[in-house]
C-alpha atoms as a PDB file:
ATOM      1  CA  UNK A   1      41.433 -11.188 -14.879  1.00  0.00           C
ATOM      2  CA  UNK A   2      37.923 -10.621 -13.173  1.00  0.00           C
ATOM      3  CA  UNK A   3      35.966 -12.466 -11.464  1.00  0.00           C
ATOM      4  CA  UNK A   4      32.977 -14.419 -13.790  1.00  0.00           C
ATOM      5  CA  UNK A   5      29.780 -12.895 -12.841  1.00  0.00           C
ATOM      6  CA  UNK A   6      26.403 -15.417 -13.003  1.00  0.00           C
ATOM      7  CA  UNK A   7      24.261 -13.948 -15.376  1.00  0.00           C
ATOM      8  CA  UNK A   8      20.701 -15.333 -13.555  1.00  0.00           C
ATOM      9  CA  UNK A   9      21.835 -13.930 -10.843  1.00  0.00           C
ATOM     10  CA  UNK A  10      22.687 -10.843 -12.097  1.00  0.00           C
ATOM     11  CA  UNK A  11      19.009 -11.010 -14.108  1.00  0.00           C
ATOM     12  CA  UNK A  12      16.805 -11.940 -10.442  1.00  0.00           C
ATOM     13  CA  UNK A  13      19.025  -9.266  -8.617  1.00  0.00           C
ATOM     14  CA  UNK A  14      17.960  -6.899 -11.338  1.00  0.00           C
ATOM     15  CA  UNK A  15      14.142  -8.019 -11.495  1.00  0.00           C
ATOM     16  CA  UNK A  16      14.120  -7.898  -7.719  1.00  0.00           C
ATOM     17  CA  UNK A  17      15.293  -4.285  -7.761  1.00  0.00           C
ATOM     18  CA  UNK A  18      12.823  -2.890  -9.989  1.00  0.00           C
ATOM     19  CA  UNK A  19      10.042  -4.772  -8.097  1.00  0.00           C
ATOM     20  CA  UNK A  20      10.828  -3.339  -4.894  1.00  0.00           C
ATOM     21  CA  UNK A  21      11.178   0.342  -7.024  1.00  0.00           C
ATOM     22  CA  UNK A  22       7.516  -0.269  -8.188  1.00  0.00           C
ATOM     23  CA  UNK A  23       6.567  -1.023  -5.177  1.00  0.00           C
ATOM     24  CA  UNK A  24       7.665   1.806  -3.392  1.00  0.00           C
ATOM     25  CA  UNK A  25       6.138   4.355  -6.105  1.00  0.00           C
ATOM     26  CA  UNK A  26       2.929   2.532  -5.097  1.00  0.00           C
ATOM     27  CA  UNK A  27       3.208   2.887  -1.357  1.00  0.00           C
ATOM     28  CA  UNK A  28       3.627   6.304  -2.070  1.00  0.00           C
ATOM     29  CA  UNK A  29       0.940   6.953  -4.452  1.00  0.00           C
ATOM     30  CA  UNK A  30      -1.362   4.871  -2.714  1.00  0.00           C
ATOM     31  CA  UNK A  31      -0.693   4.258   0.834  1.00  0.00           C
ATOM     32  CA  UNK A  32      -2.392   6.074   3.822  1.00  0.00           C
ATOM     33  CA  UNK A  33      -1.058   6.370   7.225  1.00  0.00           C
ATOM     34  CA  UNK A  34      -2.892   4.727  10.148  1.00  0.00           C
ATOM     35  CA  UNK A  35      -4.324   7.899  11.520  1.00  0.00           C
ATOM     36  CA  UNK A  36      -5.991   8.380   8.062  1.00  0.00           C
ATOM     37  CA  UNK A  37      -7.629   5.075   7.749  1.00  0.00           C
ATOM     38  CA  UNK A  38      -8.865   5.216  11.761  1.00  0.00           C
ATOM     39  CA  UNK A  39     -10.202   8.737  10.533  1.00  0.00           C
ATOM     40  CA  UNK A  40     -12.162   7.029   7.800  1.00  0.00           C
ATOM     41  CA  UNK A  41     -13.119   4.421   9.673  1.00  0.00           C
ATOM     42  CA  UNK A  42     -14.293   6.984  12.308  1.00  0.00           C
ATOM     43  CA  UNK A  43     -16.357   9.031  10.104  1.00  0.00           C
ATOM     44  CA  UNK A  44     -17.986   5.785   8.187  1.00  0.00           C
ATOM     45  CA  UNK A  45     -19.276   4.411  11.609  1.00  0.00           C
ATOM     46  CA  UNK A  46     -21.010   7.982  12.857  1.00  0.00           C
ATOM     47  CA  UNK A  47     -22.923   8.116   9.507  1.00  0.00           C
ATOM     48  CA  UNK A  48     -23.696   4.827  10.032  1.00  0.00           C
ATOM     49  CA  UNK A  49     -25.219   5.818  13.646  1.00  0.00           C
ATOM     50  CA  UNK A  50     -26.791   9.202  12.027  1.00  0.00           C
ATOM     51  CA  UNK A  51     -28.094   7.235   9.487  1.00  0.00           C
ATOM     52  CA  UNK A  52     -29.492   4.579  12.399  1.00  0.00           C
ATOM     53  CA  UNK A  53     -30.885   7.458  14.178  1.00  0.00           C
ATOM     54  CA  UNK A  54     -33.090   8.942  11.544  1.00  0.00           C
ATOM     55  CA  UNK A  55     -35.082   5.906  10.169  1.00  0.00           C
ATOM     56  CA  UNK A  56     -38.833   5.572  10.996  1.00  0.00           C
ATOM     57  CA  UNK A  57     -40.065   2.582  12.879  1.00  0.00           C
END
């Protein structure tokens, strides 16, 4: 005979799986590496000081 399997745990190992799946497909559709965000980051804060530069007092 074989060994009884438990059925909720079968179910949460499942639902845990395909959470973790989704959740990789989103880190790759969405995710940006470090050096892309400090590039952002970068070029948001020198328009920021062009933008500082050019207004009339």
């Amino acid at each position: 005979m074989t060994e009884p399997v438990n059925l909720n745990r079968f179910r949460k190992d499942k639902a845990r799986a395909e959470k973790k799946a989704r959740a990789d497909e989103n880190a790759v559709k969405f995710g940006r590496t470090k050096a892309q965000k400090d590039l952002d980051r970068a070029r948001a804060e020198k328009a920021d000081r062009d933008l500082d530069g050019k207004k009339r007092e």
